[in-house]
C-alpha atoms as a PDB file:
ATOM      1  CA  UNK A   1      52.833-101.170  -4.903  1.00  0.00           C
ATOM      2  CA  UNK A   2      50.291 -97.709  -5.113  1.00  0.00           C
ATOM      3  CA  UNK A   3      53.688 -95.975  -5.341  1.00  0.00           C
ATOM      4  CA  UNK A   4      55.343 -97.918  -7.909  1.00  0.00           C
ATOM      5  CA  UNK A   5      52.232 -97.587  -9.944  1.00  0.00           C
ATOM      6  CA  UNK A   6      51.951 -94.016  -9.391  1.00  0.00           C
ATOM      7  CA  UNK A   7      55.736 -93.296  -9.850  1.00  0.00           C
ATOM      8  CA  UNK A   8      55.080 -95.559 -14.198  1.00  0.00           C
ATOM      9  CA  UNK A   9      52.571 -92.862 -14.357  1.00  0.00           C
ATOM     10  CA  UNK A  10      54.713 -89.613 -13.763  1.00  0.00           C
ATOM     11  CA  UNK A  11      56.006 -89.599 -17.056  1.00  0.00           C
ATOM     12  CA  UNK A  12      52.580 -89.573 -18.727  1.00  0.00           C
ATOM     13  CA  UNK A  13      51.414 -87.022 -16.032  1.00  0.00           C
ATOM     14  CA  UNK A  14      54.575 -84.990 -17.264  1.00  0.00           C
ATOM     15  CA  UNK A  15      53.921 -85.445 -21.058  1.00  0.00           C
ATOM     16  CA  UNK A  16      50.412 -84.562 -20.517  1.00  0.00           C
ATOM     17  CA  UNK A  17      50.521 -81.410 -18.343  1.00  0.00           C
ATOM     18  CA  UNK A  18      52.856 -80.150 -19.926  1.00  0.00           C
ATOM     19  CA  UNK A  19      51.242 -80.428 -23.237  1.00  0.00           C
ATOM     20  CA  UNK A  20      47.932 -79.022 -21.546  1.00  0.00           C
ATOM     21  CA  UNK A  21      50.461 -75.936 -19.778  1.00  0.00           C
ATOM     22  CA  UNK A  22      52.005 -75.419 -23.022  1.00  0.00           C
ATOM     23  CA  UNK A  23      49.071 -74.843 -25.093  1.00  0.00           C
ATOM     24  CA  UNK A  24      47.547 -72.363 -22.519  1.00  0.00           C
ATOM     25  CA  UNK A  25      50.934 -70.574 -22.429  1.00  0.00           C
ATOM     26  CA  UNK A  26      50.953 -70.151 -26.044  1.00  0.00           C
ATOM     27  CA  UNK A  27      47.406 -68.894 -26.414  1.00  0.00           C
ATOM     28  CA  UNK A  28      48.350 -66.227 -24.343  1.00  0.00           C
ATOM     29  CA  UNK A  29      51.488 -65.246 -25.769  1.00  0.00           C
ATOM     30  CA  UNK A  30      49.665 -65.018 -29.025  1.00  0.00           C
ATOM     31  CA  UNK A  31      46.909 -62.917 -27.775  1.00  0.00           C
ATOM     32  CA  UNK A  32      49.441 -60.961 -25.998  1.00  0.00           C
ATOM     33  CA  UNK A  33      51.261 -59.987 -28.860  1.00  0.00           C
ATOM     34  CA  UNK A  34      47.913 -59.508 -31.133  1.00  0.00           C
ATOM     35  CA  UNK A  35      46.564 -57.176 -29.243  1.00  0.00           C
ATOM     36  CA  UNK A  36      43.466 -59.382 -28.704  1.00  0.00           C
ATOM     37  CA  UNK A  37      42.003 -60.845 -25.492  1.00  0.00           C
ATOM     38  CA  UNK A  38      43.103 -64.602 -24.754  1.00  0.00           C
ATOM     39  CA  UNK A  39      40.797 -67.489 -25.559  1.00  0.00           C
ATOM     40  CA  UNK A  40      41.245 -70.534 -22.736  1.00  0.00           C
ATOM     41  CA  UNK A  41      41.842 -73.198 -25.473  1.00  0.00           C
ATOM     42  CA  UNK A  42      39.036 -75.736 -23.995  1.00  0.00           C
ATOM     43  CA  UNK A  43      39.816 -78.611 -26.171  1.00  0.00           C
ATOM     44  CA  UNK A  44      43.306 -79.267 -25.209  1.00  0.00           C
ATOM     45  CA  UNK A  45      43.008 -78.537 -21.541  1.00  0.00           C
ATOM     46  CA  UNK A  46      39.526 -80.933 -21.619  1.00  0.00           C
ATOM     47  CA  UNK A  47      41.481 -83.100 -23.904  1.00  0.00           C
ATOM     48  CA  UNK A  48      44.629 -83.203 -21.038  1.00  0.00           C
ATOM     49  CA  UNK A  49      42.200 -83.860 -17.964  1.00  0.00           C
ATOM     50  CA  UNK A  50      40.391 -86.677 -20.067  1.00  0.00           C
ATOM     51  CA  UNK A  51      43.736 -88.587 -20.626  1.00  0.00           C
ATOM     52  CA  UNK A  52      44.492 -88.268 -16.822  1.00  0.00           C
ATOM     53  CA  UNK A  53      41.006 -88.901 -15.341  1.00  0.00           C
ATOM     54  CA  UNK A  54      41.456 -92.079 -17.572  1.00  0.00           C
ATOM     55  CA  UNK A  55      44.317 -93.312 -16.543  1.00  0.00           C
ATOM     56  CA  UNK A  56      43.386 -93.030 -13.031  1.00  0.00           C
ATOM     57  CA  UNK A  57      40.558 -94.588 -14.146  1.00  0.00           C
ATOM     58  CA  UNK A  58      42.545 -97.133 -15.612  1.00  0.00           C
ATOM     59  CA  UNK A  59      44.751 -97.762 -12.117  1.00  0.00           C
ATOM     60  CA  UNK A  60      41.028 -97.730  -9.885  1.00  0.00           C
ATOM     61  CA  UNK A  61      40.324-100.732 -12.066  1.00  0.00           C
ATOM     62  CA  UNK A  62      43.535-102.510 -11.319  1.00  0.00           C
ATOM     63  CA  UNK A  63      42.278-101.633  -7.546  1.00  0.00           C
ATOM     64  CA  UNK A  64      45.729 -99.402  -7.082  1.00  0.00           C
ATOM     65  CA  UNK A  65      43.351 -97.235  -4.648  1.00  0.00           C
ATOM     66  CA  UNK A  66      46.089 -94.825  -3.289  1.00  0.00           C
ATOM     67  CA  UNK A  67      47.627 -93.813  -6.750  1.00  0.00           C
ATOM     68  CA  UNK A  68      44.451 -93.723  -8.164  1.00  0.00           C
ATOM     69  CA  UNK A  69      43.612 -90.744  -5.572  1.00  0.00           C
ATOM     70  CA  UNK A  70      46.971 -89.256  -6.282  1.00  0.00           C
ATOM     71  CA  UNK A  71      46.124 -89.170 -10.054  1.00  0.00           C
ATOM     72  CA  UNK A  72      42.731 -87.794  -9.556  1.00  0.00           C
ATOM     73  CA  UNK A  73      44.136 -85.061  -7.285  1.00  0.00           C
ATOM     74  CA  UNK A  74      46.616 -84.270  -9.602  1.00  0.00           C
ATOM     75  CA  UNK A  75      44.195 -84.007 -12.474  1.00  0.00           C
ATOM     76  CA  UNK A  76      41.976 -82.078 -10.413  1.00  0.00           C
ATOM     77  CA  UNK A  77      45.196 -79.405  -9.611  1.00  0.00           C
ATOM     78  CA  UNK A  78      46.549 -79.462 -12.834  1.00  0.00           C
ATOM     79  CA  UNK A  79      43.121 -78.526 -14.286  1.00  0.00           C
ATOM     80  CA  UNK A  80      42.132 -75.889 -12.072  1.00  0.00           C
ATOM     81  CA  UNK A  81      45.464 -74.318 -12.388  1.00  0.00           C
ATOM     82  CA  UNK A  82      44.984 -73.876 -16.102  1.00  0.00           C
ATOM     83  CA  UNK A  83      41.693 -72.424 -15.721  1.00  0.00           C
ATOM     84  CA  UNK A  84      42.887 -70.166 -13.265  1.00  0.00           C
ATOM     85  CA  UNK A  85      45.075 -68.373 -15.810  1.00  0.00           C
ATOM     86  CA  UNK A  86      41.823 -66.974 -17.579  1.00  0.00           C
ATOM     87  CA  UNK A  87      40.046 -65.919 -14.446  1.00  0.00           C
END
């Protein structure tokens, strides 16, 4: 059951990351092509690893234990990957 639970969530992790990915890409493409240095944009990445944390969150309290790890560790990669881009 963890892994049906954690396979409903994939899309949302999808959605969500990739919003998060996409707004740090564009940042720095803008900068890039400004001339300027790039800004980590906080509130959507915060914003992205809220959502997730939530939802696992949301799947701990429906004691789903095992995708509830898998959505934290995802959350967990996902942000530190995007916060790795700006050093």
């Amino acid at each position: 059951m963890n892994l049906l639970v954690f396979l409903a969530l994939v899309p949302l992790d999808v959605l969500v990351g990739g919003y998060a990915w996409l707004a740090v890409g564009m940042e720095g493409w803008a900068a890039s092509h400004g001339g300027q240095r790039p800004v980590l944009p906080v509130g959507e990445v915060a914003g992205a690893g809220g959502l997730l944390a939530a939802a696992g969150l949301a799947v701990c309290w429906g004691r789903y234990w095992g995708a509830a790890v898998i959505q934290f560790a995802l959350t967990a990669v996902l942000t530190v990957w995007l916060l790795s881009v700006y050093g």
